[in-house]
C-alpha atoms as a PDB file:
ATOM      1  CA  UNK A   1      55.599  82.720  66.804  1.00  0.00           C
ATOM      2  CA  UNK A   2      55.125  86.342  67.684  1.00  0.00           C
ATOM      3  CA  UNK A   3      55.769  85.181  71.456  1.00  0.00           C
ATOM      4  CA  UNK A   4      59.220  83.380  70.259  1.00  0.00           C
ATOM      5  CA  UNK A   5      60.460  86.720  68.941  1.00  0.00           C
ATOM      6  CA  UNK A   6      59.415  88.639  71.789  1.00  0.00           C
ATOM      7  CA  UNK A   7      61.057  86.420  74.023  1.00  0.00           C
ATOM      8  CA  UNK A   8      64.405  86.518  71.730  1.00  0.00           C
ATOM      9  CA  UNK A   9      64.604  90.170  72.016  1.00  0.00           C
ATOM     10  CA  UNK A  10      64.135  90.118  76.084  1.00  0.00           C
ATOM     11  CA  UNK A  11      66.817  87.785  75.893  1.00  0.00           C
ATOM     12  CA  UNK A  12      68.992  89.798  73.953  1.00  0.00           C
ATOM     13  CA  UNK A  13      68.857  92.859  75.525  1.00  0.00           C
ATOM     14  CA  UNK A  14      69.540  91.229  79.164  1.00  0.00           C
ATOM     15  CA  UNK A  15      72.220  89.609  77.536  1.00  0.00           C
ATOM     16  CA  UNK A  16      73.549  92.919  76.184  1.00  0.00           C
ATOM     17  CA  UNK A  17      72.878  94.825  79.122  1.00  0.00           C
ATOM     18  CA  UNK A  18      75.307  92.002  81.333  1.00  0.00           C
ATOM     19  CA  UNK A  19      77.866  93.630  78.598  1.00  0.00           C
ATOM     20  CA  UNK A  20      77.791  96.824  79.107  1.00  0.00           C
ATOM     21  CA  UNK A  21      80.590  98.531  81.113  1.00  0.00           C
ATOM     22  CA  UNK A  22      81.069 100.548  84.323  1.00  0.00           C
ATOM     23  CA  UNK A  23      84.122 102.797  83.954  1.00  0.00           C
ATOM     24  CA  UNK A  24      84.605 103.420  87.433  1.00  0.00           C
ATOM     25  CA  UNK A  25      84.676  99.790  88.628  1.00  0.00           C
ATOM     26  CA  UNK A  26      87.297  99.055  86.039  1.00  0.00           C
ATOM     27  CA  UNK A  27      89.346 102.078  87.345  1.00  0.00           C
ATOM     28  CA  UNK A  28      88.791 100.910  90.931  1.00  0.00           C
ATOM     29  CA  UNK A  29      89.318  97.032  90.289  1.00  0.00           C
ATOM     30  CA  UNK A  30      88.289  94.825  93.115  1.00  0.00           C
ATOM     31  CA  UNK A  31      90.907  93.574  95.714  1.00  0.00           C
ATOM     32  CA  UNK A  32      89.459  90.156  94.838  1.00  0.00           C
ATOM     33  CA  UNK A  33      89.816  89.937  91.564  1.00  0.00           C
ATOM     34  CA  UNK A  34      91.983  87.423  89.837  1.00  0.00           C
ATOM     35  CA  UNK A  35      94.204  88.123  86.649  1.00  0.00           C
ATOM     36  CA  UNK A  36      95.540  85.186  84.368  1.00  0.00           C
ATOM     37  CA  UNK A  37      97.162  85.006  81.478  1.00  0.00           C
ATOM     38  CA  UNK A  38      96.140  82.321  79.223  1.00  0.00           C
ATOM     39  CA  UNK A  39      94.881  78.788  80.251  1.00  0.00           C
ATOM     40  CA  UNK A  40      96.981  76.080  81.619  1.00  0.00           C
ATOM     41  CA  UNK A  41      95.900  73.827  78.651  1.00  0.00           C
ATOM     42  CA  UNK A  42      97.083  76.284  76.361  1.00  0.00           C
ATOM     43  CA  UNK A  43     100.697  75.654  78.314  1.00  0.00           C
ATOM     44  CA  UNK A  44     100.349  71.683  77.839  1.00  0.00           C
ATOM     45  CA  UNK A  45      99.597  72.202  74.399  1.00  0.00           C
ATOM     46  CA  UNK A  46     103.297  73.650  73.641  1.00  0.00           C
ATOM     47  CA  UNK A  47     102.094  77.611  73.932  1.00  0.00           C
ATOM     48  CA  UNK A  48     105.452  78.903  75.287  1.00  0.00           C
ATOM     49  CA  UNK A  49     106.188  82.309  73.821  1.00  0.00           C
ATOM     50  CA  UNK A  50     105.292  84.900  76.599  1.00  0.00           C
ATOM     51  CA  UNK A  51     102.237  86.743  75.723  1.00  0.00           C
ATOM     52  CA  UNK A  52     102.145  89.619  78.737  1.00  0.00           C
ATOM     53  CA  UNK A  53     104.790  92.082  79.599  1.00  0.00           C
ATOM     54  CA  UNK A  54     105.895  91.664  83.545  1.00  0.00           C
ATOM     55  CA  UNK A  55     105.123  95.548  83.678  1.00  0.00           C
ATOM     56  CA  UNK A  56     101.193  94.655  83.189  1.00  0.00           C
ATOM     57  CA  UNK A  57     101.527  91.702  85.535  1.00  0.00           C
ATOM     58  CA  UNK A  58     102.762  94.246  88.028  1.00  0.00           C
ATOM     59  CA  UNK A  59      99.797  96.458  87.426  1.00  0.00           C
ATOM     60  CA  UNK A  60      97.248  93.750  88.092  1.00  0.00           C
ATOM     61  CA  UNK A  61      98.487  91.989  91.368  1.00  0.00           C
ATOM     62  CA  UNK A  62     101.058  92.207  93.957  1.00  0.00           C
ATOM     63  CA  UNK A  63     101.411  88.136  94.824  1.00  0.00           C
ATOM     64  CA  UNK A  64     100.774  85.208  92.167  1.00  0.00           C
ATOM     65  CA  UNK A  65     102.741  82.843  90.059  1.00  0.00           C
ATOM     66  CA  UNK A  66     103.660  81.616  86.145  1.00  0.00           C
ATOM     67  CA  UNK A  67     105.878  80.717  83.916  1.00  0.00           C
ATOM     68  CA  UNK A  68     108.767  83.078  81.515  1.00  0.00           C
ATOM     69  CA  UNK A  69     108.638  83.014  77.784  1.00  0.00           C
ATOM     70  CA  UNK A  70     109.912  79.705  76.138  1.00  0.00           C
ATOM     71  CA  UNK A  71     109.783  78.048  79.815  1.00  0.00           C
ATOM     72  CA  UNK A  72     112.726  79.925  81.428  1.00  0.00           C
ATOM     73  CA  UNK A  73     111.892  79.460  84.912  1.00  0.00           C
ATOM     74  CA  UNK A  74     109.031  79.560  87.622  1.00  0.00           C
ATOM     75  CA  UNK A  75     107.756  83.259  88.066  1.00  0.00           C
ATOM     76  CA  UNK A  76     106.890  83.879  91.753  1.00  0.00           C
ATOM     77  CA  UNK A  77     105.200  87.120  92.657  1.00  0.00           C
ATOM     78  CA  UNK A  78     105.441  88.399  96.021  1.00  0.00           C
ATOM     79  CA  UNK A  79     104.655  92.245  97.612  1.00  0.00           C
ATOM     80  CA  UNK A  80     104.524  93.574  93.961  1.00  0.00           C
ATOM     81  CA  UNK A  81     108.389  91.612  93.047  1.00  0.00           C
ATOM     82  CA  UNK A  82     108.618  89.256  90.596  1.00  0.00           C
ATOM     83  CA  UNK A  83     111.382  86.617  91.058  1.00  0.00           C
ATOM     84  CA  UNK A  84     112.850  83.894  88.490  1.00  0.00           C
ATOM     85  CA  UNK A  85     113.235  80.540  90.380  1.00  0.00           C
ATOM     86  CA  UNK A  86     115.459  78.825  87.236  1.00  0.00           C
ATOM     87  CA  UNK A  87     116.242  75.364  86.787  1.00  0.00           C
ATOM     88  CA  UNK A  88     119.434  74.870  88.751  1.00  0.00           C
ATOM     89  CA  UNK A  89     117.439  76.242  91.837  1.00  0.00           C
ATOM     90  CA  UNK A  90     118.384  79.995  91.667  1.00  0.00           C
ATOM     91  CA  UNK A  91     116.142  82.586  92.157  1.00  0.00           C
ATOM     92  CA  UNK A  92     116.679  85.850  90.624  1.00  0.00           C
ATOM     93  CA  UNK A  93     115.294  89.337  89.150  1.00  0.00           C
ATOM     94  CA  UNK A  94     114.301  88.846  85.675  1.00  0.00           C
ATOM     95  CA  UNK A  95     115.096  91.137  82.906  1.00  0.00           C
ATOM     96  CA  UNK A  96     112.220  94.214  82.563  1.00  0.00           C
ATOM     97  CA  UNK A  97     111.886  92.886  79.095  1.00  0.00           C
ATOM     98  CA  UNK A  98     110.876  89.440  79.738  1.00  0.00           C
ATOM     99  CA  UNK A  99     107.068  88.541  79.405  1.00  0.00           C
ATOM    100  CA  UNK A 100     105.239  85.562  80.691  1.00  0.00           C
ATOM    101  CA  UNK A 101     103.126  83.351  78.766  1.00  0.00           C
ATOM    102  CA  UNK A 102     101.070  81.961  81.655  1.00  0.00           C
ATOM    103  CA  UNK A 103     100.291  83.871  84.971  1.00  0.00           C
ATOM    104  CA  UNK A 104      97.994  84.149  88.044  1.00  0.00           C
ATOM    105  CA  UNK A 105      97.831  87.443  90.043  1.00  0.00           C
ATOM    106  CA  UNK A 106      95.931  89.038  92.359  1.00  0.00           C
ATOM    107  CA  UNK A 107      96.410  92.274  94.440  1.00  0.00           C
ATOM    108  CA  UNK A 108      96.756  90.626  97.936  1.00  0.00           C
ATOM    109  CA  UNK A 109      94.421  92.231 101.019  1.00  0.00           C
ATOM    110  CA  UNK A 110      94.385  90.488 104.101  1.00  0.00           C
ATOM    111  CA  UNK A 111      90.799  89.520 104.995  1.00  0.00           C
ATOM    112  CA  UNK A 112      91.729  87.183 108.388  1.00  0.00           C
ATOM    113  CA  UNK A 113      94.902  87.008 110.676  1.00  0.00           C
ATOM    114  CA  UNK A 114      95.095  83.764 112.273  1.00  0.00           C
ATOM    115  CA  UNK A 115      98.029  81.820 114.076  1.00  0.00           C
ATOM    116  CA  UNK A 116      98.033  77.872 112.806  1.00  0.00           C
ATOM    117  CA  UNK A 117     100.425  76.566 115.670  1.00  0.00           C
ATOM    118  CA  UNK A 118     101.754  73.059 116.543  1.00  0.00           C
ATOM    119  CA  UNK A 119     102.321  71.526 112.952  1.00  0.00           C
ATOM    120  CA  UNK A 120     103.830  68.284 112.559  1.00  0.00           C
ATOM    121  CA  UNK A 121     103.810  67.783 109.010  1.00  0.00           C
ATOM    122  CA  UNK A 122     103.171  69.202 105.419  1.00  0.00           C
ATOM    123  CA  UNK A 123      99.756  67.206 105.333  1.00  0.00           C
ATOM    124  CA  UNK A 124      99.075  68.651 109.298  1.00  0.00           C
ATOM    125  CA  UNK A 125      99.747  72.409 107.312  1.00  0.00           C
ATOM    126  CA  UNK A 126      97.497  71.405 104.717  1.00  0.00           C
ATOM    127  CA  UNK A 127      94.605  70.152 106.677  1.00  0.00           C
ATOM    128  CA  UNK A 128      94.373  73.088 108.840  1.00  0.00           C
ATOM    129  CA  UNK A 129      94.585  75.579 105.836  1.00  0.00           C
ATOM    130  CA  UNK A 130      92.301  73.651 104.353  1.00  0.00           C
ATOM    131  CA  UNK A 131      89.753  74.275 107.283  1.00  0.00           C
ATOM    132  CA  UNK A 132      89.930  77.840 107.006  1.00  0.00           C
ATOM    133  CA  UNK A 133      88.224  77.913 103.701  1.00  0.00           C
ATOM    134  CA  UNK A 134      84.582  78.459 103.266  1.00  0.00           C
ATOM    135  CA  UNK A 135      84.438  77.375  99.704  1.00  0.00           C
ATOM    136  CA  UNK A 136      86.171  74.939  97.539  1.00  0.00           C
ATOM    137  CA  UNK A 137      84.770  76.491  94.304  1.00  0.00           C
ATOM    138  CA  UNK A 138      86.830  79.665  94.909  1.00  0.00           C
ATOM    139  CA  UNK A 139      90.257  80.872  94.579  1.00  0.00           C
ATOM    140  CA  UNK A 140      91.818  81.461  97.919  1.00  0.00           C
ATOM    141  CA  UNK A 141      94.904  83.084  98.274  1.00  0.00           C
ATOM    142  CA  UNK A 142      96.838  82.489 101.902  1.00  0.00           C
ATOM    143  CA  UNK A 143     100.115  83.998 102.971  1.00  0.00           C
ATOM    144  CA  UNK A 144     102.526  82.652 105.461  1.00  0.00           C
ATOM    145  CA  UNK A 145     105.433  83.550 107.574  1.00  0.00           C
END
């Protein structure tokens, strides 16, 4: 029994030690580090009222995508500008005051630089994206022109 509790407390303070914080990697936040804002099943459920300012989502990525409060319109991040692609196909500046209740951010850094030529087709595009990722369990994010 005495070997049970000594265990437990080895336990615990590994587990507590995994909580403690670094203040300077929180003020120097990782390149690859993704920020989201609530959980797509929390969207399916009926969650609509925006729960993040678009200031904050500004401060945590430069390139990403979500939703508006109440559902007003896909929110498409790109170079630090957010965009409102509405429902009649528009695509405008939102209001500063508008929040989003479901996002995904990051602050882009290019890691790779690669020409993908001679594409026939969305599924050719997709295929040869697809090839250029190491691994499937990890959020990738690419940028084209």
């Amino acid at each position: 029994m005495k070997i049970i509790k000594y265990l437990l407390v080895i336990v615990t303070v590994f587990l507590l030690a995994g909580c403690a914080t670094n203040n300077e990697r929180h003020e120097t936040e990782s390149q690859d580090t993704l920020y989201q804002v609530s959980l797509l099943d929390a969207l399916i459920s009926g969650s609509y009222d925006g729960v993040v300012s678009l200031e904050t989502l500004k401060e945590k990525g430069t390139i990403g995508i979500g939703t508006f409060d109440k559902l007003d319109g896909e929110m498409i991040m790109v170079d630090g500008n957010i965009y409102q692609a509405k429902a009649d196909g528009t695509v405008i500046t939102p209001q500063k005051t508008m929040s989003s209740l479901f996002a995904v951010v990051t602050k882009f850094d290019q890691d790779f630089s690669d020409n993908i030529e001679d594409i026939t087709s969305i599924d050719d595009l997709k295929n040869k994206v697809e090839a250029k990722i190491d691994n499937p369990n990890l959020f990738y994010v690419f940028r084209m022109s």
